[in-house]
Protein backbone atom coordinates (compact mmCIF):
# COMPACT_ATOMS: atom_id res chain seq x y z
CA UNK A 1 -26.02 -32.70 -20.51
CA UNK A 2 -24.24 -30.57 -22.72
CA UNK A 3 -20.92 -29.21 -21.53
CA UNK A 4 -20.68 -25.60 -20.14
CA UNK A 5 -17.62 -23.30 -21.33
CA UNK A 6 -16.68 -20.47 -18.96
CA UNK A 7 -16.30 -17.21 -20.25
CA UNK A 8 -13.97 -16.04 -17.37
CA UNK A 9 -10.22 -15.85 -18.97
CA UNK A 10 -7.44 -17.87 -17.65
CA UNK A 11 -4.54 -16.21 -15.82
CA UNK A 12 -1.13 -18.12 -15.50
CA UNK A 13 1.59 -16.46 -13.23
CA UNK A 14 5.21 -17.06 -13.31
CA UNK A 15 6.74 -17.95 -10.73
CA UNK A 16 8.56 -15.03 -8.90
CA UNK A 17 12.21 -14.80 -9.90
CA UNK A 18 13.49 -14.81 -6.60
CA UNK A 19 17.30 -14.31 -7.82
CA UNK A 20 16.57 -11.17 -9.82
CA UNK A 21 14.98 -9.29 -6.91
CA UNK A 22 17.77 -10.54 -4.93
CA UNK A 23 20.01 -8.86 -7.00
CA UNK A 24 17.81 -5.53 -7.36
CA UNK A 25 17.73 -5.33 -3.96
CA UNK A 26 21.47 -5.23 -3.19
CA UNK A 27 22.14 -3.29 -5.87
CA UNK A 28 19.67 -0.52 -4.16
CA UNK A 29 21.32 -1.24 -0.55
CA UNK A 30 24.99 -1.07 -1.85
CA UNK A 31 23.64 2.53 -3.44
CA UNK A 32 22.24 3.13 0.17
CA UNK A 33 24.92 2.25 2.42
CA UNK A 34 28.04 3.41 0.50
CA UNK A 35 28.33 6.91 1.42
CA UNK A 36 28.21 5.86 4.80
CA UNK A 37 30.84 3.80 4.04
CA UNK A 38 33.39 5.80 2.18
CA UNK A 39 32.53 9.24 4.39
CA UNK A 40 35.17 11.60 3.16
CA UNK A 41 33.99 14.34 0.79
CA UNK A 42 36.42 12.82 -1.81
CA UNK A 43 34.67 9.10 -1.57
CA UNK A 44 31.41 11.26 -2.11
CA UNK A 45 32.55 12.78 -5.00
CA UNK A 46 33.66 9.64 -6.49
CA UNK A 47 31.02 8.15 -5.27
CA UNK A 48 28.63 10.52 -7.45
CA UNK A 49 30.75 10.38 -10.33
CA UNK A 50 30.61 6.74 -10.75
CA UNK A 51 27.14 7.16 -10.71
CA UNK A 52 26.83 9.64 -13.17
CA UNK A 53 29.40 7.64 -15.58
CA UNK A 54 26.96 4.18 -14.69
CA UNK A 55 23.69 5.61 -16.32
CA UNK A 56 26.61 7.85 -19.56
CA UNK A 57 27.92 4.03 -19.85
CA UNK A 58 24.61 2.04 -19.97
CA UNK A 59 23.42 4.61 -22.32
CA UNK A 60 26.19 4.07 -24.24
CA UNK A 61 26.04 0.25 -24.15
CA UNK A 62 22.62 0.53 -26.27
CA UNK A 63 24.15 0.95 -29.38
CA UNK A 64 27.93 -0.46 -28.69
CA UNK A 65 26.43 -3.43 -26.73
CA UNK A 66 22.77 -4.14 -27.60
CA UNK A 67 22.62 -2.55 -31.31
CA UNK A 68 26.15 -3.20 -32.46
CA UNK A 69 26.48 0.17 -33.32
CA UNK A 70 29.99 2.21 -32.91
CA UNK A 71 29.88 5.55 -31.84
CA UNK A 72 32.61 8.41 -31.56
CA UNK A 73 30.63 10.83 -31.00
CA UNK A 74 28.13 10.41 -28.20
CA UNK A 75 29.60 12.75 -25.87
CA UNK A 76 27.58 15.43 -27.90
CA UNK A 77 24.08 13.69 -26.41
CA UNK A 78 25.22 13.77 -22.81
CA UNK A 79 27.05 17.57 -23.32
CA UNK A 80 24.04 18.79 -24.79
CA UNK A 81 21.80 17.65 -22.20
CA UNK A 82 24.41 19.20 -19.70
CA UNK A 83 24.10 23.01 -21.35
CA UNK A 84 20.36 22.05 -21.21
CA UNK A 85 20.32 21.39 -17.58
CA UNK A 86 22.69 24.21 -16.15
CA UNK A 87 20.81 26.68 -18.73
CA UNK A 88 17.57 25.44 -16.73
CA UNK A 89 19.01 25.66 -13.48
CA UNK A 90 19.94 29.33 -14.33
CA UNK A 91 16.24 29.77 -15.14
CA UNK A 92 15.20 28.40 -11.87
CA UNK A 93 17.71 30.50 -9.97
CA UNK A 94 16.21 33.67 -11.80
CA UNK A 95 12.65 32.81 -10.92
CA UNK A 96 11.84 32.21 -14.77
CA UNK A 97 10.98 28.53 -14.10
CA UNK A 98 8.92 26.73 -11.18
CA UNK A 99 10.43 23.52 -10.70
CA UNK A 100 12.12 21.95 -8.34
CA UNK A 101 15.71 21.12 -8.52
CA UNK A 102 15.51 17.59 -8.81
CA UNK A 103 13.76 17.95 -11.64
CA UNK A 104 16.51 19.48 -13.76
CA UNK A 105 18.72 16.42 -14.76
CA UNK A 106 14.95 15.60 -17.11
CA UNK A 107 15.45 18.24 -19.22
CA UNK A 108 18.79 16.77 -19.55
CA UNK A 109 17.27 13.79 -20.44
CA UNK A 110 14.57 15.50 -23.17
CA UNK A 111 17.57 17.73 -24.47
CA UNK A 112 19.64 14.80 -25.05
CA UNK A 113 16.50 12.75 -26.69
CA UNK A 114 15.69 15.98 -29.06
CA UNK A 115 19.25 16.19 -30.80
CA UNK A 116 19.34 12.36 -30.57
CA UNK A 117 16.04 12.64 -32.29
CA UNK A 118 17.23 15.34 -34.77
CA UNK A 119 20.97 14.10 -35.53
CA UNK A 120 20.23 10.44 -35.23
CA UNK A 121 17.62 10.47 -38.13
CA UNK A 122 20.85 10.55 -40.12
CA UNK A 123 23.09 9.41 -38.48
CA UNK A 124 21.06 5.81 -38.25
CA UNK A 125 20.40 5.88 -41.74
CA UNK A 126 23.70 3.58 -42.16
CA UNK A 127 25.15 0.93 -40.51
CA UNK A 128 29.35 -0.39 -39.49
CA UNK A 129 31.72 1.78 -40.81
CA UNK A 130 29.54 4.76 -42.01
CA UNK A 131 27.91 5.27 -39.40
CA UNK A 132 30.87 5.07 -37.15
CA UNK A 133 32.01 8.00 -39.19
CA UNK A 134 29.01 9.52 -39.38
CA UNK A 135 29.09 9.96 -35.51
CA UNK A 136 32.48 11.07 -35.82
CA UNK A 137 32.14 14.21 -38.07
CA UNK A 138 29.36 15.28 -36.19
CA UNK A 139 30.68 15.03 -32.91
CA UNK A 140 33.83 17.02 -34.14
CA UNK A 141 30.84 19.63 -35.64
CA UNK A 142 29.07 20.06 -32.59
CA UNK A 143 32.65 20.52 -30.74
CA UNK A 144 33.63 23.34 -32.51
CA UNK A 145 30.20 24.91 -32.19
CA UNK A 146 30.78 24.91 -28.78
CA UNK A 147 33.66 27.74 -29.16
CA UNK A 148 31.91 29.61 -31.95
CA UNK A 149 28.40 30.17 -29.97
CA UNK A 150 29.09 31.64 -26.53
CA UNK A 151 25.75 32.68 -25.83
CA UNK A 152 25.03 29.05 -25.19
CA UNK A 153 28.02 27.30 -24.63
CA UNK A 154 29.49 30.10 -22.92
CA UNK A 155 32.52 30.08 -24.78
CA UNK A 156 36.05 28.80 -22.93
CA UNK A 157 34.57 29.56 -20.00
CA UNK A 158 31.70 27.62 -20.08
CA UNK A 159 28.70 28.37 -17.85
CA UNK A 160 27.87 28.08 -14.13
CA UNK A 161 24.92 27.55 -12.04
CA UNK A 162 24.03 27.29 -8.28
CA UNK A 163 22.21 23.97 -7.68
CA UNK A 164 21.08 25.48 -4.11
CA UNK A 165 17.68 26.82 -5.27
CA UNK A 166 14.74 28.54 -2.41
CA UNK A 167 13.98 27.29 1.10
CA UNK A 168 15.31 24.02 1.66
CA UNK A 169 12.71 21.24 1.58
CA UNK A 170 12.43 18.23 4.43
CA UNK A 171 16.01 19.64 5.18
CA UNK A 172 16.99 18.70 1.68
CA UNK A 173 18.73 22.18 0.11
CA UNK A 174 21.18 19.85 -2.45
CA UNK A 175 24.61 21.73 -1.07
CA UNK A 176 25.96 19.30 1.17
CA UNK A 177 27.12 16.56 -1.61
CA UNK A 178 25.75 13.42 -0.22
CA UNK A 179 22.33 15.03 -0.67
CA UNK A 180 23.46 15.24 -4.30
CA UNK A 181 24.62 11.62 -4.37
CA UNK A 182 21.12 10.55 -2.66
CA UNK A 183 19.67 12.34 -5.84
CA UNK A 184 22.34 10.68 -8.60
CA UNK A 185 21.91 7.66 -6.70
CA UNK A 186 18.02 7.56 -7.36
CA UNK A 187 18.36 8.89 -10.65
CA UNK A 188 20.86 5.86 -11.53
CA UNK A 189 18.71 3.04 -9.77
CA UNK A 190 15.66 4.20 -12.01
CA UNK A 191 17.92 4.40 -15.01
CA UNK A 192 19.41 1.48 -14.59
CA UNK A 193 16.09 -0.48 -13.97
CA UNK A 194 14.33 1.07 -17.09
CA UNK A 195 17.90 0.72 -19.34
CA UNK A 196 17.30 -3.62 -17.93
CA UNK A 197 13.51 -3.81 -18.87
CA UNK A 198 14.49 -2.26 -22.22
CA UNK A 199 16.73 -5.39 -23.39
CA UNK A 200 13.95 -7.43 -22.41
CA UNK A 201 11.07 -5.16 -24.84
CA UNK A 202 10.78 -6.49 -28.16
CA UNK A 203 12.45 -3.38 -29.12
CA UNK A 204 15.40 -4.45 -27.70
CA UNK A 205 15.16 -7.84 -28.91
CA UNK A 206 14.72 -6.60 -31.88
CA UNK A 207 17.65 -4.32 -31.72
CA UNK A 208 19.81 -7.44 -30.77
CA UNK A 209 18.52 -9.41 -34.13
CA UNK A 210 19.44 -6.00 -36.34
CA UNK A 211 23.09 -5.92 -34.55
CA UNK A 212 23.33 -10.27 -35.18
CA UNK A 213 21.76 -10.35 -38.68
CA UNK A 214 19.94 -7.20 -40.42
CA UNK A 215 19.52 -8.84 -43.22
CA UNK A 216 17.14 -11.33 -42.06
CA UNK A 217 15.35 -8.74 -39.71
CA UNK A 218 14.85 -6.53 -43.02
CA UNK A 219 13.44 -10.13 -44.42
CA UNK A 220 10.48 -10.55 -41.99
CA UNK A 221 9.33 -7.49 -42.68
CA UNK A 222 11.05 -4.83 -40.08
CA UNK A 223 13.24 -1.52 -40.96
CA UNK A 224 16.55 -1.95 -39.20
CA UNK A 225 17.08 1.74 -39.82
CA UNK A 226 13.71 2.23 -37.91
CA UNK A 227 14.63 0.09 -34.76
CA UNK A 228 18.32 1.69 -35.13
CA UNK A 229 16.61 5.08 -35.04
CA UNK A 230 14.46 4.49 -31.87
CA UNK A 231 17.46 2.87 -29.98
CA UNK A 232 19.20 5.73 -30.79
CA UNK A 233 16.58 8.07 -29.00
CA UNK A 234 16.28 5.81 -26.04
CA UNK A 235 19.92 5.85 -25.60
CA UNK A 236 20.68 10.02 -26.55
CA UNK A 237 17.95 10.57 -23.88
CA UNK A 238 19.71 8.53 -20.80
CA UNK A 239 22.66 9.75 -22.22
CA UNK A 240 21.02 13.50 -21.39
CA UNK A 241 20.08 12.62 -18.17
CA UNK A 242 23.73 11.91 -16.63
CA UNK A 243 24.90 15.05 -18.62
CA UNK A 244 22.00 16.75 -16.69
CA UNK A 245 23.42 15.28 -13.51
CA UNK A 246 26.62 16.20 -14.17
CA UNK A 247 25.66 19.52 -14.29
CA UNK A 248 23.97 19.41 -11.15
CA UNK A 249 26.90 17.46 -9.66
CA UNK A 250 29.83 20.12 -10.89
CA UNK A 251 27.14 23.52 -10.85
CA UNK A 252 29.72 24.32 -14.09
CA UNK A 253 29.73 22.89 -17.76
CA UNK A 254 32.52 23.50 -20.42
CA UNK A 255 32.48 22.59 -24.00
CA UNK A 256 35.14 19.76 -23.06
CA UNK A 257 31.82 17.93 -22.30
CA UNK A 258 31.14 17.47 -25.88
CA UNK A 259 34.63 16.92 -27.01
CA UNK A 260 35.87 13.75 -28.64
CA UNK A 261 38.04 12.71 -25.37
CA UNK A 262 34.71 12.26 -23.95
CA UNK A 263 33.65 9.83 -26.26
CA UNK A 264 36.41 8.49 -26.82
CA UNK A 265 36.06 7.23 -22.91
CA UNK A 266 32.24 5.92 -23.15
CA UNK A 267 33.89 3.89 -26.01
CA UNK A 268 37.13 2.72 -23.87
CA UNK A 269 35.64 2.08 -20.58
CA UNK A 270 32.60 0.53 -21.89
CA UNK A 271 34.44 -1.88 -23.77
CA UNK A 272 36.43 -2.75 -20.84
CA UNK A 273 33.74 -3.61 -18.43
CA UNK A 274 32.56 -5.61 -21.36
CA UNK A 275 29.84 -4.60 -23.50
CA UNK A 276 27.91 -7.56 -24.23
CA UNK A 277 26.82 -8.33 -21.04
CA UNK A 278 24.62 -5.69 -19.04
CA UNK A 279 26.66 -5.35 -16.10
CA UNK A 280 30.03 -4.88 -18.08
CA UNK A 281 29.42 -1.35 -18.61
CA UNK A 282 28.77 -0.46 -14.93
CA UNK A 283 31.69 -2.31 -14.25
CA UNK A 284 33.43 0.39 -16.38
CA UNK A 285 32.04 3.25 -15.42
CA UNK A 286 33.92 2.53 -12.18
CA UNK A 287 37.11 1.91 -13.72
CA UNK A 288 36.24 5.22 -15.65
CA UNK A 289 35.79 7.00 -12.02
CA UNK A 290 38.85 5.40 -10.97
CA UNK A 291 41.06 6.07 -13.82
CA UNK A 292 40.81 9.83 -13.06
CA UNK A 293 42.11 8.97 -9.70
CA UNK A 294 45.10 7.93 -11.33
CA UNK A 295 45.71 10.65 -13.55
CA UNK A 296 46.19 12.34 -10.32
CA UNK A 297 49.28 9.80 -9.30
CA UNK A 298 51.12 9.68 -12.53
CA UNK A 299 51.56 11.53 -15.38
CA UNK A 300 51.78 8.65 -17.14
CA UNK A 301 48.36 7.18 -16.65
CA UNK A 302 47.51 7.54 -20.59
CA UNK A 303 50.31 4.86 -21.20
CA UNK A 304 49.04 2.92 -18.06
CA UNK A 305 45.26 3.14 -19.41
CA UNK A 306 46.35 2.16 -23.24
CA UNK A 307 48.28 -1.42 -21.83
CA UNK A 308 45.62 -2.06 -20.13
CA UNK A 309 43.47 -1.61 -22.88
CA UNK A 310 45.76 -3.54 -25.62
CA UNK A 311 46.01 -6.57 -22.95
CA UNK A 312 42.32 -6.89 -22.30
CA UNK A 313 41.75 -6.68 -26.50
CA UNK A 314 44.32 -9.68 -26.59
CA UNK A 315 43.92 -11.78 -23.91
CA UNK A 316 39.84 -10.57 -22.81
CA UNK A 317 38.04 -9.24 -25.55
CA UNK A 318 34.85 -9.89 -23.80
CA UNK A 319 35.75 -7.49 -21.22
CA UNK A 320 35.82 -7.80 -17.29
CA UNK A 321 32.42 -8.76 -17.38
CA UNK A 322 33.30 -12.31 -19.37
CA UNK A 323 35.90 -12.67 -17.27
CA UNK A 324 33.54 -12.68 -14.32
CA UNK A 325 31.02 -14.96 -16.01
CA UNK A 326 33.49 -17.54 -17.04
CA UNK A 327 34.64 -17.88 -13.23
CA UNK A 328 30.45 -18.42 -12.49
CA UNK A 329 30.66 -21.27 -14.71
CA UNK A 330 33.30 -22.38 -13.30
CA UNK A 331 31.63 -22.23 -9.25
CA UNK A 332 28.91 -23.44 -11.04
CA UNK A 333 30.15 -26.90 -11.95
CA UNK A 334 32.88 -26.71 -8.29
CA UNK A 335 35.62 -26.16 -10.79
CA UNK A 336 36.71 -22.70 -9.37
CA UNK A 337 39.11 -24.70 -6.16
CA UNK A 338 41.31 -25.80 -8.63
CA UNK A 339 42.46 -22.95 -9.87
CA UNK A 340 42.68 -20.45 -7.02
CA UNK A 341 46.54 -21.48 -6.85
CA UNK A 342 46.76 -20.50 -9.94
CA UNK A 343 45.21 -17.20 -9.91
CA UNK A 344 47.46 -16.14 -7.06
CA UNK A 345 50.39 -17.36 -9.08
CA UNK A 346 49.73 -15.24 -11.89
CA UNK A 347 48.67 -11.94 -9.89
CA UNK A 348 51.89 -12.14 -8.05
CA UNK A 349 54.12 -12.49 -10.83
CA UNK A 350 51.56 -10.33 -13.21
CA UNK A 351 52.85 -8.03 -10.03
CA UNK A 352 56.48 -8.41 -10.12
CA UNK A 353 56.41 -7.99 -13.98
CA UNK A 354 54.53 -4.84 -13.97
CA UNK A 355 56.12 -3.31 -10.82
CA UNK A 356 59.50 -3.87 -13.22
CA UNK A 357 58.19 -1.97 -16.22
CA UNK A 358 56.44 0.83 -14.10
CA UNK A 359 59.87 1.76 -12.20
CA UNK A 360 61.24 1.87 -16.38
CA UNK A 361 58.08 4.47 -17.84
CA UNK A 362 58.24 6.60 -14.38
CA UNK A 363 62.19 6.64 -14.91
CA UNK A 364 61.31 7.75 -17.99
CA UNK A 365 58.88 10.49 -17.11
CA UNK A 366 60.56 11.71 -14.93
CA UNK A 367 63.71 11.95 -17.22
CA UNK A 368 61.46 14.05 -19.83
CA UNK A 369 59.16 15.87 -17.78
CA UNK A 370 60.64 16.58 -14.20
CA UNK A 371 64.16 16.99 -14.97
CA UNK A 372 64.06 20.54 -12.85
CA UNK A 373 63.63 17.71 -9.40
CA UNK A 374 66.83 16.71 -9.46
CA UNK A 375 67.31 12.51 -10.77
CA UNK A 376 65.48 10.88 -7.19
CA UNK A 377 61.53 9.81 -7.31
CA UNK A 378 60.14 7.70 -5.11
CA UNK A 379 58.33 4.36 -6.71
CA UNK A 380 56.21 1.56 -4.82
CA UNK A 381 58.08 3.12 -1.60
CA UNK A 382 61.84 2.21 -3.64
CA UNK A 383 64.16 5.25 -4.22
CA UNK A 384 64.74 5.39 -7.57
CA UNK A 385 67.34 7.42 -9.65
CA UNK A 386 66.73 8.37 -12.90
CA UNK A 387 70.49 8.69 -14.18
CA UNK A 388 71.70 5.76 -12.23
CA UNK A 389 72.89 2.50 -14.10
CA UNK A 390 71.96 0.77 -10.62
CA UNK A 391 68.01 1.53 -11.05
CA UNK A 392 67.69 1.02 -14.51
CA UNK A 393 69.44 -2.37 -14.40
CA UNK A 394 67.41 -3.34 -10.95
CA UNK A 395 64.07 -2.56 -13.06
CA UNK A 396 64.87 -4.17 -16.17
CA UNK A 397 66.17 -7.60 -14.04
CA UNK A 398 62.45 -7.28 -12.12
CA UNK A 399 60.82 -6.86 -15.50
CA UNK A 400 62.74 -10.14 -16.85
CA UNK A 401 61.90 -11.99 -14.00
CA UNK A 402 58.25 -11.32 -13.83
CA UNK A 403 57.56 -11.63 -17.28
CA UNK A 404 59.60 -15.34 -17.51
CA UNK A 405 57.51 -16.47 -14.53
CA UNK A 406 54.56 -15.11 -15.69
CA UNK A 407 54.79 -17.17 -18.91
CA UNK A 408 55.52 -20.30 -17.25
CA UNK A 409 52.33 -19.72 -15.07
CA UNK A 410 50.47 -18.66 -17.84
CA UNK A 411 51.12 -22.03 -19.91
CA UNK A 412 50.49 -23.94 -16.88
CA UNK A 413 47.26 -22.25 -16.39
CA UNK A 414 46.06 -22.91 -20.02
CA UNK A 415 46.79 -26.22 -19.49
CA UNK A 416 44.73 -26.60 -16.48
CA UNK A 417 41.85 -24.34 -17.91
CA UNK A 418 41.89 -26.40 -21.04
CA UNK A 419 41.23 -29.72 -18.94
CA UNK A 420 38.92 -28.12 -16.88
CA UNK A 421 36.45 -27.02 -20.02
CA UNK A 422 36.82 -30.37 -21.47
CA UNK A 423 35.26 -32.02 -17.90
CA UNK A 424 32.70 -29.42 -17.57
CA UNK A 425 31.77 -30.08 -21.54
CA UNK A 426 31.41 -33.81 -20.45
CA UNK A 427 29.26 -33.12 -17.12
CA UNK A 428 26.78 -31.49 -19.98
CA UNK A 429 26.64 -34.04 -21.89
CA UNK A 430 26.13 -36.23 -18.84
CA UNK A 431 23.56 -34.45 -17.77
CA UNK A 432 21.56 -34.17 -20.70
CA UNK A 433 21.75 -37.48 -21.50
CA UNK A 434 20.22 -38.20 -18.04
CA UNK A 435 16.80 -35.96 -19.06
């Protein structure tokens, strides 16, 4: 009896990834429940910022992370796609344009993919250094055409909107501001989601073989300036869509939106949440979000912000985000008990050292800038005094004293660390030899 071959086609499933929808899901809840958390209108506000800068950063993170591309100048995607949003919310105020409000941060979003679109066609035709600067000149250009056309950028000024639009719908008028984070919040769950399923296109893939080794992607047959140049769009038009938010958010935009200090943070903060991991640049849009707070504390937050910066280059170029995943490894392999003593010894003399050298800069400061006070400031609850002897020695003993126990705990930690890898590298092997 001859044998019978079905036509019907074969269907294999995968199994569900039970982790990852783990994860999606509190991601979404911590997005629900943290207003009601934090319920001052300043947590709100922060609380909508960080959003904002989450989807900016993660836009971002395309070319720094995924595409190995550097950019000074992306600020002018995200800008744009503000003026494009608060010049459409005007038109929606005026009756010239039927949509609804929620809407608005899209045209963001298509603003920011047309000049990605337009600028990027160049600006991706070269790689590293060149393109780097490439960014940079035109990021300066569109800056200063942001002072020398005030009929769209509205000059010093800027412009301003009213995101309160008609008869409120379901109750939902977008004044009060956790209605506005309810809307960021949405907007960044989405963004985030559809930012995720893009590393895992072949696009994306693709765009992480042009950022490892272009020349054997331009081998096989593919144009690295082609993938470069659709990453580029994906990324100018997410980019767009927090500038449109941000518009929505603040109900004014000024040309410091497109300015290189903008960029300049994507670029900073990204790199310190860590940019090759996905999560790294969420991690610094937080820190982004929170380093405003602390301009508001110190004048000397710049100097604060740059340490920071120079320490995590030197001692965690990876970012926060490696830091986190080493530590996983770690739990992984119940490694991470042995070295909790050690993490408390180096936060609390990290502490000491830097409570030493932050009495010295805000001595400083306030030596240079607030003079007119009289000498006393108050630091870490300690009266200070700027002209004393006393304070300046106290500091500078605290400052020794940290930093020569921090060292010892530091060596003592590599050591530790060090033996630690070498038994995990040994369970591997074990382990593999057992398959």
């Amino acid at each position: 009896m001859p044998h019978i071959h079905e036509g019907r086609p074969h269907y294999h499933f995968k199994p569900l990834n039970v982790g990852r929808w783990l994860l999606w899901g509190l991601f979404a809840a911590l997005l629900a429940v943290a207003p009601l958390l934090w319920t001052s209108g300043l947590g709100h506000t922060m609380l909508s910022q960080m959003g904002i800068a989450v989807i900016a950063c993660l836009a971002y993170n395309v070319l720094l992370g995924q595409g190995g591309m550097l950019s000074f100048g992306h600020a002018v995607y995200s800008g744009l796609g503000s003026f494009l949003a608060i010049h459409t919310l005007n038109a929606v105020s005026a009756g010239k344009l039927a949509i609804p409000v929620s809407l608005v941060p899209l045209f963001g979003g298509l603003a920011g993919l047309f000049f990605s679109a337009l600028l990027g066609y160049v600006t991706t035709r070269k790689a590293g250094t060149t393109f780097a600067m490439i960014t940079l000149g035109i990021g300066e250009l569109v800056w200063s055409m942001s002072l020398m056309i005030p009929e769209f950028f509205g000059g010093e000024g800027g412009i301003s909107g009213n995101r309160v639009v008609g008869k409120p719908v379901w109750g939902i008028s977008f004044g009060p501001q956790i209605q506005m984070y309810y809307l960021i919040a949405a907007y960044c769950f989405v963004s985030t989601a559809a930012l995720f399923a893009f590393t895992r296109t072949p696009l994306g893939r693709m765009l992480n073989a042009v950022r490892d080794n272009p020349e054997r992607v331009e081998f096989i047959g593919y144009s690295t300036q082609h993938v470069r140049f659709l990453a580029f769009m994906v990324s100018g038009f997410f980019a767009g869509v927090s500038g449109g938010l941000a518009a929505l958010n603040l109900e004014i935009v000024t040309a410091e939106v497109v300015g290189a200090a903008r960029s300049g943070a994507y670029l900073l903060f990204v790199f310190l949440g860590g940019a090759t991991f996905f999560f790294g640049p969420i991690i610094g849009a937080v820190l982004l979000v929170l380093a405003q707070v602390l301009s508001e504390l110190t004048k000397a937050w710049v100097l604060y912000l740059g340490l920071v910066f120079l320490f995590m280059v030197m001692y965690a170029p990876g970012g926060v985000a490696s830091l986190i995943m080493m530590n996983l490894r770690l739990a992984a392999f119940g490694k991470l008990r042995e070295l909790w003593t050690s993490y408390l010894a180096l936060a609390g003399t990290a502490f000491v050292m830097l409570a030493g050298a932050g009495a010295m800069i805000e001595m400083l400061y306030h030596l240079q800038l607030n003079t007119a006070l009289g000498p006393e400031l108050r630091f870490m609850g300690a009266q200070l005094n700027a002209q004393s002897a006393d304070s300046w020695f106290g500091a500078t003993v605290v400052l020794a004293c940290g930093l020569a126990l921090f060292e010892l705990t530091r060596r003592h930690f590599v050591a530790d660390w060090e033996r630690i890898q070498e038994e995990i590298e040994k369970e591997i092997k074990r382990r593999e030899a057992l398959i």
